[in-house]
C-alpha atoms as a PDB file:
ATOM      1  CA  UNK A   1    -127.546  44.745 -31.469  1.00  0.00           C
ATOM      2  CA  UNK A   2    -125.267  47.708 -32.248  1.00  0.00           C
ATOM      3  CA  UNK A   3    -124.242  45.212 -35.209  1.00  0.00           C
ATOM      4  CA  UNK A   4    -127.756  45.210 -37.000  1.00  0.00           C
ATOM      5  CA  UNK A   5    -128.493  48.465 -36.186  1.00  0.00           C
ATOM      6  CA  UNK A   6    -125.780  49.767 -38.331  1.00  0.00           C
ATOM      7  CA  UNK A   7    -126.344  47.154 -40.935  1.00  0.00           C
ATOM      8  CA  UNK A   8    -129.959  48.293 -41.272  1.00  0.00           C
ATOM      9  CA  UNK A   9    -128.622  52.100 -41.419  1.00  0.00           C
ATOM     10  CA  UNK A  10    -126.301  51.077 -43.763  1.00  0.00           C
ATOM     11  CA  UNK A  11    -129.225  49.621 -45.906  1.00  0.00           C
ATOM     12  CA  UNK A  12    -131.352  52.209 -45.546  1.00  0.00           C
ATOM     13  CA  UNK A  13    -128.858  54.669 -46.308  1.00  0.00           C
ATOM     14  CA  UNK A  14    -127.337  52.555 -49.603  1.00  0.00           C
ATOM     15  CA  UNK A  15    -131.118  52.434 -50.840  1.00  0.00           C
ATOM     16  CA  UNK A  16    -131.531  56.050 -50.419  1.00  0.00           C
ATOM     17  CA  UNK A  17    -128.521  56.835 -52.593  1.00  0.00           C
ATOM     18  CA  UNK A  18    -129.553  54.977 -55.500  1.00  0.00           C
ATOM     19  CA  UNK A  19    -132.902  56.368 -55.458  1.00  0.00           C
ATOM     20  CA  UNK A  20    -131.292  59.803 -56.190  1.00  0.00           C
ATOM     21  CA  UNK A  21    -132.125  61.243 -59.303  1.00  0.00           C
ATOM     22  CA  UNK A  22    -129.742  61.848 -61.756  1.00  0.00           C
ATOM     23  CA  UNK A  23    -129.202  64.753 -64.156  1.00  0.00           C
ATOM     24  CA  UNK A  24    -128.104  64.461 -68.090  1.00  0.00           C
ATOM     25  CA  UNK A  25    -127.320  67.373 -69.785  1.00  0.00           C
ATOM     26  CA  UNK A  26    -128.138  67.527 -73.307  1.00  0.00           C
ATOM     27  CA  UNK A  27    -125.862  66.727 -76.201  1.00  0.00           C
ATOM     28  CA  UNK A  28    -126.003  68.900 -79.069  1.00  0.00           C
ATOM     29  CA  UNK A  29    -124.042  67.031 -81.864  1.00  0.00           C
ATOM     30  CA  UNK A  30    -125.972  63.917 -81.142  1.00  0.00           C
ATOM     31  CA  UNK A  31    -129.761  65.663 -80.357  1.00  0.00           C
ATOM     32  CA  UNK A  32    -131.591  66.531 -83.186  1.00  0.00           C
ATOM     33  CA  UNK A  33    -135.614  67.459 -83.526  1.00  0.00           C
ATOM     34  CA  UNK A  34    -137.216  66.549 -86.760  1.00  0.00           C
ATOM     35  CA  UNK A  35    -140.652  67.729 -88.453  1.00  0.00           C
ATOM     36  CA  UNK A  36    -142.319  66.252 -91.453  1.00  0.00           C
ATOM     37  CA  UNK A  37    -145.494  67.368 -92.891  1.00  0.00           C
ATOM     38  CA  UNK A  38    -147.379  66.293 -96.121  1.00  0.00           C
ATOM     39  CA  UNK A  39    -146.677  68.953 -98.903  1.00  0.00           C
ATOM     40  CA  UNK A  40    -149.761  69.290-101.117  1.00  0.00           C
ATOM     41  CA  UNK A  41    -150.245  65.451-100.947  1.00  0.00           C
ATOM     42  CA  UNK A  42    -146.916  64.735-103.083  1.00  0.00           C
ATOM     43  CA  UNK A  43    -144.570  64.533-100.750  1.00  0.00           C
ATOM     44  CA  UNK A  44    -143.785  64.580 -96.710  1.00  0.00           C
ATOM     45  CA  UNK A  45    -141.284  66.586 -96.586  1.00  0.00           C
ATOM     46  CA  UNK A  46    -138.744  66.136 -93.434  1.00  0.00           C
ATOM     47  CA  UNK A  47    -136.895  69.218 -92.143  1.00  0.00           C
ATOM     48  CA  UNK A  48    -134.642  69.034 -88.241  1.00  0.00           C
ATOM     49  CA  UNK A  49    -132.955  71.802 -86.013  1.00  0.00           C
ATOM     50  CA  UNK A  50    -129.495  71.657 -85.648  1.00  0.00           C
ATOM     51  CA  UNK A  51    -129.514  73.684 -82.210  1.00  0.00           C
ATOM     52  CA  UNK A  52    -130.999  72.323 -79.460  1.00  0.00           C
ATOM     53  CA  UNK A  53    -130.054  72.448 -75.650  1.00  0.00           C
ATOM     54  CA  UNK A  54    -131.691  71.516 -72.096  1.00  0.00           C
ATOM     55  CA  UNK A  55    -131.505  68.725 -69.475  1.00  0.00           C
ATOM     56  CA  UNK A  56    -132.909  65.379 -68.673  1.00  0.00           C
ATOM     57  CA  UNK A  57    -133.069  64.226 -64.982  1.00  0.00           C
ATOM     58  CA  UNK A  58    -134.567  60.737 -63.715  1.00  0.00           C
ATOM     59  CA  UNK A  59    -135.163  58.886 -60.926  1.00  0.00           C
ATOM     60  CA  UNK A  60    -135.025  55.014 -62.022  1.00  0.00           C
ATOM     61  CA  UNK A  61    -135.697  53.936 -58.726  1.00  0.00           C
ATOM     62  CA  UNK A  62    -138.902  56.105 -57.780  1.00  0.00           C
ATOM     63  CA  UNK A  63    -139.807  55.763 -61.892  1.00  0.00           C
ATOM     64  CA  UNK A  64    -139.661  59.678 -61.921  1.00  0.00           C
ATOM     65  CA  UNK A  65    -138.273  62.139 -64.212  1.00  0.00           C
ATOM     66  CA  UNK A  66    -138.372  65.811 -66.001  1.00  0.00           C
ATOM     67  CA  UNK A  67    -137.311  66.727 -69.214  1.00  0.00           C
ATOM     68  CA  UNK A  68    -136.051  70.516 -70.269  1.00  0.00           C
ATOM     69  CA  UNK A  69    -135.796  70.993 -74.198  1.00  0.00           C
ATOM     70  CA  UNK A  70    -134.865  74.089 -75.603  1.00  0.00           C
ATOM     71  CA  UNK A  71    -134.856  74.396 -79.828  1.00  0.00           C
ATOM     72  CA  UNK A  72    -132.916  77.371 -81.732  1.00  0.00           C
ATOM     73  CA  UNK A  73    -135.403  77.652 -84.203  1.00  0.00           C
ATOM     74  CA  UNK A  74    -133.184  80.048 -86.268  1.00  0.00           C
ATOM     75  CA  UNK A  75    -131.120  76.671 -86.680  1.00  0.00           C
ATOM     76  CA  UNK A  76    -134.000  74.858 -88.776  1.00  0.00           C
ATOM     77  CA  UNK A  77    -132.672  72.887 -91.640  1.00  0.00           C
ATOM     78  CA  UNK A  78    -134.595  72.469 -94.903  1.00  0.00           C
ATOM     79  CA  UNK A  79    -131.992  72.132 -97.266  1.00  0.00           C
ATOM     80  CA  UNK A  80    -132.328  75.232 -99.069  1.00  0.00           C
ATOM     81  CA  UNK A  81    -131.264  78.567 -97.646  1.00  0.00           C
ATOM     82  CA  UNK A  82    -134.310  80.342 -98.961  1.00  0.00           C
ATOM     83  CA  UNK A  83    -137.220  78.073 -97.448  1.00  0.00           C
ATOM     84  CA  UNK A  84    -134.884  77.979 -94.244  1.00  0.00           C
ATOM     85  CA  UNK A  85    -135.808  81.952 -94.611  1.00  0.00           C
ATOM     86  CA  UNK A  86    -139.513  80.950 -95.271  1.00  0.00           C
ATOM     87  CA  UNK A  87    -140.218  78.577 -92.705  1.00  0.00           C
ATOM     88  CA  UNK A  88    -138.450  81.641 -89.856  1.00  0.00           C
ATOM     89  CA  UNK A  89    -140.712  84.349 -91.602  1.00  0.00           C
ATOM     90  CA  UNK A  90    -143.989  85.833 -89.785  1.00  0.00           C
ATOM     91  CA  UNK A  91    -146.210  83.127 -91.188  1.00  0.00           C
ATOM     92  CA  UNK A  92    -144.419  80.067 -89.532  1.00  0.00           C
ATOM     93  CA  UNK A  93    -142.019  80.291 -86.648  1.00  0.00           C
ATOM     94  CA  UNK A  94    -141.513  83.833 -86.706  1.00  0.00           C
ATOM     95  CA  UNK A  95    -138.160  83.575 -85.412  1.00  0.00           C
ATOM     96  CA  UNK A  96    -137.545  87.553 -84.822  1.00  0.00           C
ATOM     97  CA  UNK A  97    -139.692  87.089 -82.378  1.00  0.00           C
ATOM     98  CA  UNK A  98    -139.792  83.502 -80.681  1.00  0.00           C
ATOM     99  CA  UNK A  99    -136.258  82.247 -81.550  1.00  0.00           C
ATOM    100  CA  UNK A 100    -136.464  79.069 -79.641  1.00  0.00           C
ATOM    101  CA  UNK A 101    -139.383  76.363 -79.158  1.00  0.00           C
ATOM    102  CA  UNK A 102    -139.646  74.944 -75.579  1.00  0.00           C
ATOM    103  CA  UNK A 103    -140.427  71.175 -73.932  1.00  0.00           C
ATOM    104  CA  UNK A 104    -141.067  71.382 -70.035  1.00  0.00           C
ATOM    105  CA  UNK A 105    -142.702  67.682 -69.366  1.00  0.00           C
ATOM    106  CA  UNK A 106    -145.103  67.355 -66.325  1.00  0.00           C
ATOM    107  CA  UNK A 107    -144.662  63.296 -65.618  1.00  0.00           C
ATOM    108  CA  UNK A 108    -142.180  60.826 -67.477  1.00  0.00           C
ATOM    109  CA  UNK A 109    -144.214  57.718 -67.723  1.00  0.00           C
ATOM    110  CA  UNK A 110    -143.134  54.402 -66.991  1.00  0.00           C
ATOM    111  CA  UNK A 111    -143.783  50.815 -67.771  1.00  0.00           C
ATOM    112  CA  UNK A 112    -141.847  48.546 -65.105  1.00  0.00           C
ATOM    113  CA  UNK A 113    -138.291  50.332 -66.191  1.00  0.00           C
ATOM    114  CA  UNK A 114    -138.920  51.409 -69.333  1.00  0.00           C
ATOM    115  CA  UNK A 115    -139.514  54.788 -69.979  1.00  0.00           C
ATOM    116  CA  UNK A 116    -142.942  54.865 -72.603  1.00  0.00           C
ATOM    117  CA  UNK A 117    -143.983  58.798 -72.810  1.00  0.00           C
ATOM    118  CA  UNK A 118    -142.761  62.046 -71.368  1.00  0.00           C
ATOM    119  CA  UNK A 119    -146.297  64.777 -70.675  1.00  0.00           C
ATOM    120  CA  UNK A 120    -145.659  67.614 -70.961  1.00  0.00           C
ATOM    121  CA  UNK A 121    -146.080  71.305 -72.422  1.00  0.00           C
ATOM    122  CA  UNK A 122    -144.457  72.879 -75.872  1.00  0.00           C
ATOM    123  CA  UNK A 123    -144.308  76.376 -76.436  1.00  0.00           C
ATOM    124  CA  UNK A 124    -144.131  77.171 -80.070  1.00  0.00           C
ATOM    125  CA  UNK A 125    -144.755  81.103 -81.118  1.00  0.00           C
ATOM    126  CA  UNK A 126    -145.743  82.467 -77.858  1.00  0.00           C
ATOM    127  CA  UNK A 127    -148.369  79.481 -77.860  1.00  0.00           C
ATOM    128  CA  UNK A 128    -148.367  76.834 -75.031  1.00  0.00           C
ATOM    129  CA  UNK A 129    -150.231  73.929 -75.458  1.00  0.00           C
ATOM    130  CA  UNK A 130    -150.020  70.582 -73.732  1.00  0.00           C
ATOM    131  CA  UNK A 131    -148.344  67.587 -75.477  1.00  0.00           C
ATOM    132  CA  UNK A 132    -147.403  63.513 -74.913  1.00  0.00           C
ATOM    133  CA  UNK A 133    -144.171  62.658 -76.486  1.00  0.00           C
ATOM    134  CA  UNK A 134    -143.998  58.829 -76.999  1.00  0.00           C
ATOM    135  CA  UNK A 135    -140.945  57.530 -76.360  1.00  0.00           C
ATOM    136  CA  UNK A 136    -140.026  54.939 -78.686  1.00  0.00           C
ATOM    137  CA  UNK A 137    -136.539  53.320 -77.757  1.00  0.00           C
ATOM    138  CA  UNK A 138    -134.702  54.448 -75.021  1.00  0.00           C
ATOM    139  CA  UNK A 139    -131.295  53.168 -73.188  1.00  0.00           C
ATOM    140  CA  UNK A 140    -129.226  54.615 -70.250  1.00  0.00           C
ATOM    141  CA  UNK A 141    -125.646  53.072 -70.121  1.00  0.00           C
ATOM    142  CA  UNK A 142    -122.174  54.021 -70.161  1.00  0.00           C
ATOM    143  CA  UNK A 143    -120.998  55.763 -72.937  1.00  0.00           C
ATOM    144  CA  UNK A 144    -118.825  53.866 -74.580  1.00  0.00           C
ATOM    145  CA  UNK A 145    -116.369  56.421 -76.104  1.00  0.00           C
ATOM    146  CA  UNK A 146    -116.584  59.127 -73.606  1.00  0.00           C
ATOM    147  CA  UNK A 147    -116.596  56.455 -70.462  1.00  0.00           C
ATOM    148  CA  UNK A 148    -119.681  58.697 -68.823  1.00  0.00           C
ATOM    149  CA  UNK A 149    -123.307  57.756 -67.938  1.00  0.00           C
ATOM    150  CA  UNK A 150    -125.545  58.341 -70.833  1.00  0.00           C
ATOM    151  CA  UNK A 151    -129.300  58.791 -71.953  1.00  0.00           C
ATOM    152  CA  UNK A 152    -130.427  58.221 -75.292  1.00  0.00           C
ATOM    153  CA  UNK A 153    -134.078  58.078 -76.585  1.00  0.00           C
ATOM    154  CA  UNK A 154    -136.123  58.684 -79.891  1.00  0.00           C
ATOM    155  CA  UNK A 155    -139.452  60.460 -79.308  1.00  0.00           C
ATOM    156  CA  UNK A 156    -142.259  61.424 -81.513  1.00  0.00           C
ATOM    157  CA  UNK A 157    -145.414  63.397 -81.336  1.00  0.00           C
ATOM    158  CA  UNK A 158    -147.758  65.130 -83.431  1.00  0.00           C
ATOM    159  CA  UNK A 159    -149.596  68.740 -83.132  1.00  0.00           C
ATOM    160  CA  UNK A 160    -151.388  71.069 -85.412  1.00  0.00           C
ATOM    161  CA  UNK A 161    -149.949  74.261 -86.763  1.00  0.00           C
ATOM    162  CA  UNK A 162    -153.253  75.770 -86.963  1.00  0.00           C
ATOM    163  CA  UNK A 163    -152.771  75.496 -82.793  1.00  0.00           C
ATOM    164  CA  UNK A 164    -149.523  77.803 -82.873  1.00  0.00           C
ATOM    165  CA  UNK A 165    -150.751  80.092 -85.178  1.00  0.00           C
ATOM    166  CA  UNK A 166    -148.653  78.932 -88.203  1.00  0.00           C
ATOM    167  CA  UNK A 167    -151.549  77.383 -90.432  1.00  0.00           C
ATOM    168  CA  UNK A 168    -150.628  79.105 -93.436  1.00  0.00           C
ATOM    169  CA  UNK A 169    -151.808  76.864 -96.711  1.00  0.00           C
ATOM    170  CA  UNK A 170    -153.389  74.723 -94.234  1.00  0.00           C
ATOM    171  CA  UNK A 171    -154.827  72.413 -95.246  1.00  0.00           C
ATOM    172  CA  UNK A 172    -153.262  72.074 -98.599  1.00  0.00           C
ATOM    173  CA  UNK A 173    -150.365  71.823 -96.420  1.00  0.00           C
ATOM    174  CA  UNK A 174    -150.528  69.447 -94.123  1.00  0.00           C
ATOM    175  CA  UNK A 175    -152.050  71.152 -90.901  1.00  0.00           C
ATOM    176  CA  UNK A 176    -150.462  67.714 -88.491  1.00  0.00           C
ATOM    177  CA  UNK A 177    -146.804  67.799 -88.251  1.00  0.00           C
ATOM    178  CA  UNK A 178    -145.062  65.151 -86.933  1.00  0.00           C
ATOM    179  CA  UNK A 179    -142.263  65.782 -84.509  1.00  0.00           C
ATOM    180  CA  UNK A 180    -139.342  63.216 -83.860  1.00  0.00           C
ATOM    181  CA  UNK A 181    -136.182  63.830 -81.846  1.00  0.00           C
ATOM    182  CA  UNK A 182    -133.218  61.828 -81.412  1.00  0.00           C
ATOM    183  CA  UNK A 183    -132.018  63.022 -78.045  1.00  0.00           C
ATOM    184  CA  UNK A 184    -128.900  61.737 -76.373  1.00  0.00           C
ATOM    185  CA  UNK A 185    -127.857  63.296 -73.001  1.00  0.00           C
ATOM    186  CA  UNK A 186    -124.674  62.652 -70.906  1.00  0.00           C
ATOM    187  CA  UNK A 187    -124.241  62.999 -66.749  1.00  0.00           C
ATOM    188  CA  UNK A 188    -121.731  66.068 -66.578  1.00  0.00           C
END
C-alpha cells in the first residue's frame, strides 16, 4: 500500500511540475515590431522599431499564458533620419512625451497546443484601447545555438490611428495600420 501511495504522489507531484508556467524573456536582436500603412494610395509603406523589451510566460499544460511588450518608440525605423523625426513629432507618436508603446494581453488563446491569438490591451500616446493579436506561426523548442528553451512567434494586428490620436492626413493616409512583430523570447 505504502508502494502505490507514493507512486500516486509521485504522479501527482511529476504532473504538477510540468504544469508550471514558464517565463521567456524577450530578445531584442531577434524581436522586431513592424507597421505598414497605405501612403496616399501609391505605396504601403513598412517602417519597424528596433527597441523593444518585455516577457512572455505560458502554461502549455493548463493552455495559459501572458504576454508583456514594451516598444522604444524613439527607436522607430523609416529609413530616413528626417521622417524618423516626423513620425516622433506631436502629430504621431509624440515621443517627448510617450516614449514607449505597451502590450499587456488579458488571455493567450489556444487551439489544442497551438497558440492562435494573444487579447489584450495596447497603449499608444497615453491611449489604451483593447486589441487581438493573431498569432500566425509560433514554435517553442530548444534553441539551437544558445542550447536554452525558446519562444518564437509572428503576430499581426490592425488598429486605427484616428483611435490614438495620431490621424493626421487621415484618410489620405491610410487611417488602418497594420502591426506585425517577429518576437523571439528565451527562458533566462
Amino acid at each position: 500500500m505504502k508502494k502505490i501511495m507514493f507512486l500516486i504522489f509521485t504522479v501527482f507531484i511529476s504532473s504538477q511540475t510540468l504544469a508550471a508556467p514558464e517565463t521567456y524573456v524577450i530578445d531584442n536582436s531577434h524581436t522586431y515590431p513592424r507597421f505598414s500603412y497605405s501612403h496616399f494610395g501609391f505605396s504601403t509603406q513598412l517602417s519597424r522599431f528596433d527597441k523593444t523589451s518585455g516577457t512572455i510566460t505560458l502554461d502549455k499544460v493548463a493552455k495559459t499564458g501572458s504576454v508583456n511588450v514594451t516598444i522604444d518608440t524613439t527607436s522607430v525605423a523609416t529609413g530616413s533620419t528626417l521622417f524618423n523625426e516626423h513620425i516622433q513629432a506631436a502629430d504621431f507618436l509624440d515621443t517627448a512625451h510617450y516614449p514607449t508603446a505597451n502590450f499587456t494581453s488579458t488571455k493567450v488563446n489556444f487551439d489544442g497546443d497551438k497558440i492562435v491569438s494573444v487579447d489584450g490591451n495596447i497603449t499608444l500616446k497615453g491611449i489604451t484601447k483593447p486589441i487581438t493579436l493573431t498569432v500566425n506561426n509560433s514554435k517553442c523548442a530548444v534553441h539551437p545555438m544558445l542550447q536554452k528553451d525558446a519562444c518564437g512567434a509572428d503576430v499581426s494586428a490592425v488598429l486605427k490611428r484616428t483611435d490614438f490620436n495620431m490621424g493626421k492626413y487621415a484618410p489620405n493616409v491610410g487611417d488602418e495600420v497594420t502591426l506585425s512583430l517577429a518576437v523571439e523570447a528565451v527562458k533566462p
